[in-house]
N, C-alpha and C. Protein backbone atom coordinates (compact mmCIF):
# COMPACT_ATOMS: atom_id res chain seq x y z
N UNK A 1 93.52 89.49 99.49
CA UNK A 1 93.89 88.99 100.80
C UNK A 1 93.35 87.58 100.93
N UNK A 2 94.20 86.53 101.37
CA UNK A 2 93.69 85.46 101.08
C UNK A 2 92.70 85.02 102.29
N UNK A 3 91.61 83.99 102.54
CA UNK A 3 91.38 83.59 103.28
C UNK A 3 91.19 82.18 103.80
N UNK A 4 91.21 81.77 105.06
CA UNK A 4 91.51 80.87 105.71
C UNK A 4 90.35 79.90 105.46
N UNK A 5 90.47 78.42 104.61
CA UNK A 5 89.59 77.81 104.48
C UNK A 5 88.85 77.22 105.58
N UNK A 6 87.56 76.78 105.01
CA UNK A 6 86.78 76.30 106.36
C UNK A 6 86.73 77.14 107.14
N UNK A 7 87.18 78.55 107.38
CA UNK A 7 86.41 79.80 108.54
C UNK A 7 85.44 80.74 107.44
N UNK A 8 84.24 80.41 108.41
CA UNK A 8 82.86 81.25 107.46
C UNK A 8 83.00 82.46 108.03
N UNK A 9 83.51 82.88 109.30
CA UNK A 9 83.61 84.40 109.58
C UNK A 9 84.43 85.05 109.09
N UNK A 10 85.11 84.35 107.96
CA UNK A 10 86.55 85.59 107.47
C UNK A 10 85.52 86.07 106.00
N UNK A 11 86.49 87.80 105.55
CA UNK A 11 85.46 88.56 104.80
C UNK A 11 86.69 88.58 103.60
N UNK A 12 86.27 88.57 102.03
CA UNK A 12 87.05 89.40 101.44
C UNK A 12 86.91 90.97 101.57
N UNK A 13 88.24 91.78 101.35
CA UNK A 13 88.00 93.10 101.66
C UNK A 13 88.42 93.78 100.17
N UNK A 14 87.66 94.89 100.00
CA UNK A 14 87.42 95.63 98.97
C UNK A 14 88.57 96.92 99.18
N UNK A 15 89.50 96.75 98.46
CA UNK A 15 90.84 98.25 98.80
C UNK A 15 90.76 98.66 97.64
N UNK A 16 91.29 100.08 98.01
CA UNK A 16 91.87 101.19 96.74
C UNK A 16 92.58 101.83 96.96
N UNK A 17 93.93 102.13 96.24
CA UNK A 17 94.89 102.90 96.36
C UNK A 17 95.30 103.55 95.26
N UNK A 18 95.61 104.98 95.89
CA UNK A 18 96.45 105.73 94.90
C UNK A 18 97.01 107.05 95.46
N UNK A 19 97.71 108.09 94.85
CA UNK A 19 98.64 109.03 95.36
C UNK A 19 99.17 109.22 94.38
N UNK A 20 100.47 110.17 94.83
CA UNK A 20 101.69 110.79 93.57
C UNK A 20 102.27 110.91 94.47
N UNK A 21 103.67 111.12 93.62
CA UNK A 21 105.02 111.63 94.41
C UNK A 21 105.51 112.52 93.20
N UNK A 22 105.98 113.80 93.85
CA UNK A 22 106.69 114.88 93.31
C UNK A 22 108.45 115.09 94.27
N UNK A 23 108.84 115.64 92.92
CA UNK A 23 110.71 115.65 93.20
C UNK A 23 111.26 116.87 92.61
N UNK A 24 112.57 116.88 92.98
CA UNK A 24 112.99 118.02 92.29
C UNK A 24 114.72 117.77 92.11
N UNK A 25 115.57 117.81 91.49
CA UNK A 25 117.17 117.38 91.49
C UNK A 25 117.61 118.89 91.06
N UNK A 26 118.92 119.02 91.38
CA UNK A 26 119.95 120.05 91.05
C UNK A 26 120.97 119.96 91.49
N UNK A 27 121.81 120.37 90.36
CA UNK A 27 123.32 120.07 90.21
C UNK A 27 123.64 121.59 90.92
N UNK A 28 124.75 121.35 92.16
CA UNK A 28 125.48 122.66 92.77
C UNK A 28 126.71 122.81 92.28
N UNK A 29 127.64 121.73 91.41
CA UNK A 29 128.80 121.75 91.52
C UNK A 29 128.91 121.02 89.77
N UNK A 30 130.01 120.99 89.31
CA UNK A 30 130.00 120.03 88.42
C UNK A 30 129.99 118.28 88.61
N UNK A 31 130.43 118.27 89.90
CA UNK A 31 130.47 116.77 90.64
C UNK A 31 129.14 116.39 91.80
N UNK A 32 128.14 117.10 91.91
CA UNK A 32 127.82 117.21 93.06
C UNK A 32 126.15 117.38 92.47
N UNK A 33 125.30 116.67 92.99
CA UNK A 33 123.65 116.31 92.92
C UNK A 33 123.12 116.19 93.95
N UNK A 34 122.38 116.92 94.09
CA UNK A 34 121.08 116.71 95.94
C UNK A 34 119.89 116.49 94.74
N UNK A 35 119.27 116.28 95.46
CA UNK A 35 117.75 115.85 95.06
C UNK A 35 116.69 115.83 96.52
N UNK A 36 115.30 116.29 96.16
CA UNK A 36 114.53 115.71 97.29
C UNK A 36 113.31 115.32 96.81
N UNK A 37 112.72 114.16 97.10
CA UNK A 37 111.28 114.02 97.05
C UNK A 37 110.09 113.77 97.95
N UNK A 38 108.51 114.21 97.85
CA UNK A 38 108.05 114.06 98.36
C UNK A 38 106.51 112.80 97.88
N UNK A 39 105.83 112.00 98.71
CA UNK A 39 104.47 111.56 98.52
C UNK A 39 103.48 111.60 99.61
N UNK A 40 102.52 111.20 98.73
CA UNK A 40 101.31 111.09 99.69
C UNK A 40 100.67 109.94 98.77
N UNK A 41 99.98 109.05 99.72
CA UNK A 41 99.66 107.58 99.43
C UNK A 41 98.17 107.40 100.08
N UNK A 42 97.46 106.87 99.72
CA UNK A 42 96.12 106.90 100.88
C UNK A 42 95.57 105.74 100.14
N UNK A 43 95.19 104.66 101.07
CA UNK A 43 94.09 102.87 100.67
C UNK A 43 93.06 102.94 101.73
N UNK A 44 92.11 102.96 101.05
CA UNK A 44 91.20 102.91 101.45
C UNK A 44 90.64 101.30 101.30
N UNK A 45 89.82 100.33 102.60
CA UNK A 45 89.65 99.03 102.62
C UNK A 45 88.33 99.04 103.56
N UNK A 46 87.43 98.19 102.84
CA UNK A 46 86.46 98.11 103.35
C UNK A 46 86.08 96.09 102.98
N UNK A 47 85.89 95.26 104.38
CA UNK A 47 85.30 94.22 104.32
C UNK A 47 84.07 93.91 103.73
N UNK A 48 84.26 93.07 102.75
CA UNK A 48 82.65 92.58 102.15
C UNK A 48 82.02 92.25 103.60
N UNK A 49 80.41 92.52 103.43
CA UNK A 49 79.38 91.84 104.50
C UNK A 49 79.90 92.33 106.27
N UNK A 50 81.04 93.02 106.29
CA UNK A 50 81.01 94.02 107.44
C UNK A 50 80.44 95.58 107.40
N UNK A 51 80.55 95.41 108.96
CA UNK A 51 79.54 97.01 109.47
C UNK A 51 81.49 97.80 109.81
N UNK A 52 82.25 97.84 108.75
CA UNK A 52 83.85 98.17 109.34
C UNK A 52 84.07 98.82 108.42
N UNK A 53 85.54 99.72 108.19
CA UNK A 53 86.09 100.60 106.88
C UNK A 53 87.33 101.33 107.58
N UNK A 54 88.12 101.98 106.56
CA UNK A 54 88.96 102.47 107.45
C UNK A 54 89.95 103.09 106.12
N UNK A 55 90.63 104.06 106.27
CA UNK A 55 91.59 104.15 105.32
C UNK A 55 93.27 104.61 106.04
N UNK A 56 94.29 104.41 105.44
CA UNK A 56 95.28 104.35 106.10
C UNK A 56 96.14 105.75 104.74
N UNK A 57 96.77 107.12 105.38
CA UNK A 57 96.91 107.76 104.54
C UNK A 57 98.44 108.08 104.74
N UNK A 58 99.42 107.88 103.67
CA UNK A 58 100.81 108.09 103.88
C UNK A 58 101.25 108.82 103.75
N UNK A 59 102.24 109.55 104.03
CA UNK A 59 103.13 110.81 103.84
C UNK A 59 104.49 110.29 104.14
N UNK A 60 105.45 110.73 102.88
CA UNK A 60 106.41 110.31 102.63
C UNK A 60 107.63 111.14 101.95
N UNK A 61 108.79 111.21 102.47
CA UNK A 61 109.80 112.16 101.93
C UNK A 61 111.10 111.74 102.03
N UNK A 62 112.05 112.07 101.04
CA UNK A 62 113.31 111.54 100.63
C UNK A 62 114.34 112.87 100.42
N UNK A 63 115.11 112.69 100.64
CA UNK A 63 116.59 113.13 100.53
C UNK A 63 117.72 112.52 99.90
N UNK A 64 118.50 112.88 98.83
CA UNK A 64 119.36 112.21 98.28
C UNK A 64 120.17 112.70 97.88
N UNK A 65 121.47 112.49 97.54
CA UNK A 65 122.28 113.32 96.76
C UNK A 65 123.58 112.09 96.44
N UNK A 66 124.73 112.68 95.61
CA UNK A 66 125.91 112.05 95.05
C UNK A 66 126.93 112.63 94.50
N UNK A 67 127.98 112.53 94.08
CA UNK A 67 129.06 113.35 93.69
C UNK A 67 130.25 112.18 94.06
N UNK A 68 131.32 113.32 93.45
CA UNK A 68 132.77 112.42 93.13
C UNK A 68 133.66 113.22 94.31
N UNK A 69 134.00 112.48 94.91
CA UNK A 69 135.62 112.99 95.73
C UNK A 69 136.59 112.34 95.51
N UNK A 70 137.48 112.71 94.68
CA UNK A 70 139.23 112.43 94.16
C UNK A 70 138.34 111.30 92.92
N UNK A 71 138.94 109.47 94.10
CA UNK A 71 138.23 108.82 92.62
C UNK A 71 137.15 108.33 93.39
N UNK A 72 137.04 108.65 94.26
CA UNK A 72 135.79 107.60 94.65
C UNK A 72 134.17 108.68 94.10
N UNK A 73 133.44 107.61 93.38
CA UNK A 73 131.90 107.73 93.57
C UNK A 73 130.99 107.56 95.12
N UNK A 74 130.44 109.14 95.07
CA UNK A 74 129.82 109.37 96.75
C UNK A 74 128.35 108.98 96.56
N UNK A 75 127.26 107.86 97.01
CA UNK A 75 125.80 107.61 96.69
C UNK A 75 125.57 107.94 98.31
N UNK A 76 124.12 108.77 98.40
CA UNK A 76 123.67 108.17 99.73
C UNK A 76 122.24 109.02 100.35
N UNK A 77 121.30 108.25 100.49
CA UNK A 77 120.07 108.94 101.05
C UNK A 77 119.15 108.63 101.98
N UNK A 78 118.20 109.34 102.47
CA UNK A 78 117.57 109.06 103.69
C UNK A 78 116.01 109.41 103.51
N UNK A 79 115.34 108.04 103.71
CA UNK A 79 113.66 108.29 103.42
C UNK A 79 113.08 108.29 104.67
N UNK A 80 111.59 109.12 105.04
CA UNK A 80 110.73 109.27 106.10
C UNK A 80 109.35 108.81 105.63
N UNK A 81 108.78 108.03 106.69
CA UNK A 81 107.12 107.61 106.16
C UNK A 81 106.63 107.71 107.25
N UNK A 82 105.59 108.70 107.25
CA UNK A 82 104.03 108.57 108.48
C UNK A 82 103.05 108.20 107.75
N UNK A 83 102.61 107.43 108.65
CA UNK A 83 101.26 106.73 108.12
C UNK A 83 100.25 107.03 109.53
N UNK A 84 98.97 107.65 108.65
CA UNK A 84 97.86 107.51 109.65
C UNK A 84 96.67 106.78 109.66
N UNK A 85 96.07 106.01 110.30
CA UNK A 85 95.04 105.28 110.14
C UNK A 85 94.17 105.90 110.66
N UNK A 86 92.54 105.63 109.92
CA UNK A 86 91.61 106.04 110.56
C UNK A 86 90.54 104.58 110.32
N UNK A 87 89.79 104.19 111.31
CA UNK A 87 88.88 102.98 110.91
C UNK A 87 87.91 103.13 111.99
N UNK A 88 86.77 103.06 111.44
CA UNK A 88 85.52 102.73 111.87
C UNK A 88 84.77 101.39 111.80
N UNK A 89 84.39 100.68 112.98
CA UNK A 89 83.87 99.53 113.37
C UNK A 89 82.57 99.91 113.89
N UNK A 90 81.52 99.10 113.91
CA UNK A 90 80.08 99.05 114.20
C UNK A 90 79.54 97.85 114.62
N UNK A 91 79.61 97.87 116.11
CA UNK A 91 79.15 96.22 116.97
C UNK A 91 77.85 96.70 117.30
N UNK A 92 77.53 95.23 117.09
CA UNK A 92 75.86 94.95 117.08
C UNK A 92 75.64 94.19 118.75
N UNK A 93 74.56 94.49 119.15
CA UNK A 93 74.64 93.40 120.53
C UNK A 93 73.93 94.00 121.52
N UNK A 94 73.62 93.69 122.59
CA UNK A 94 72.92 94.30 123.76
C UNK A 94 73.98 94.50 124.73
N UNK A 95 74.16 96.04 125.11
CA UNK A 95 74.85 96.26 125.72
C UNK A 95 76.70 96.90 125.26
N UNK A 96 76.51 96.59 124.15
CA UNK A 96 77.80 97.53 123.34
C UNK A 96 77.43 98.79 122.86
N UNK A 97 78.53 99.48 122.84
CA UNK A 97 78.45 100.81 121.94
C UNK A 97 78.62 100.69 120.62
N UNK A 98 77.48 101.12 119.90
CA UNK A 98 76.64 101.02 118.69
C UNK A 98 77.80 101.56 117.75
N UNK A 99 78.99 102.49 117.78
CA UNK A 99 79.62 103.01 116.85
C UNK A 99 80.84 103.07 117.30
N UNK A 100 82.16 102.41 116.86
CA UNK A 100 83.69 102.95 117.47
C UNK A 100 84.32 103.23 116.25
N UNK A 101 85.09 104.36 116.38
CA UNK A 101 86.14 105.16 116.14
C UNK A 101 87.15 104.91 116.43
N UNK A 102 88.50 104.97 115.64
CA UNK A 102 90.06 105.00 116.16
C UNK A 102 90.70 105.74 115.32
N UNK A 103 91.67 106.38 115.59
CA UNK A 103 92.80 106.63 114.63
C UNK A 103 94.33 106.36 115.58
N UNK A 104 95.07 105.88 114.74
CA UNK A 104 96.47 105.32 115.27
C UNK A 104 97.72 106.27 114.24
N UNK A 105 98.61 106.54 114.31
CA UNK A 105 99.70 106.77 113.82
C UNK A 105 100.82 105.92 114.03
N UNK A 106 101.30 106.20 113.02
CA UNK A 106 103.06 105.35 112.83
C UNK A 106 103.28 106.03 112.43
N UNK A 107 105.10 105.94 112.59
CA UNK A 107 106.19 106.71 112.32
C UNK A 107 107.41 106.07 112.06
């Protein structure tokens, strides 16, 4: 992640990612293929020299299929992604709360 020269408050951040995706295809017809797949994705990112962290975990699924009608070639599919975040921040100071919590979703 790049950072903004001349600002001393910006951090490099330390990520990791990884997951799998599993599938499955089958032929119903001699012309005719569905398929579906599924993943899960999860990065985990933590700022050098911050009191912060957080990881963001994906879930992901596909639908597909194809086949022939007369002459035409039929393609066509439909993907879903939730993503959940979770991140923890830690402010220092008189008069803040010492520990925050969030989690957010997308869809």
């Amino acid at each position: 992640m790049p950072c903004a020269r001349g600002v001393t408050a910006s951090a490099s951040i330390d990520r990791t990612t990884g997951g799998f995706i599993l599938g499955a295809e089958t032929a119903f017809d001699t012309a005719w293929r569905i398929g579906m797949a599924g993943a899960y994705t999860q990065t985990s990112f933590d700022p050098t020299g911050r009191l912060s962290s957080g990881r963001l975990d994906g879930y992901h699924a596909a639908l597909y299929g194809s086949g022939a009608l007369g002459g035409f070639n039929l393609r066509g599919g439909a993907t879903f992604t939730f993503v959940h975040e979770f991140q923890n921040d830690c402010v220092r100071g008189t008069g803040f709360i010492p520990n925050i919590s969030w989690r957010c979703s997308i869809a």
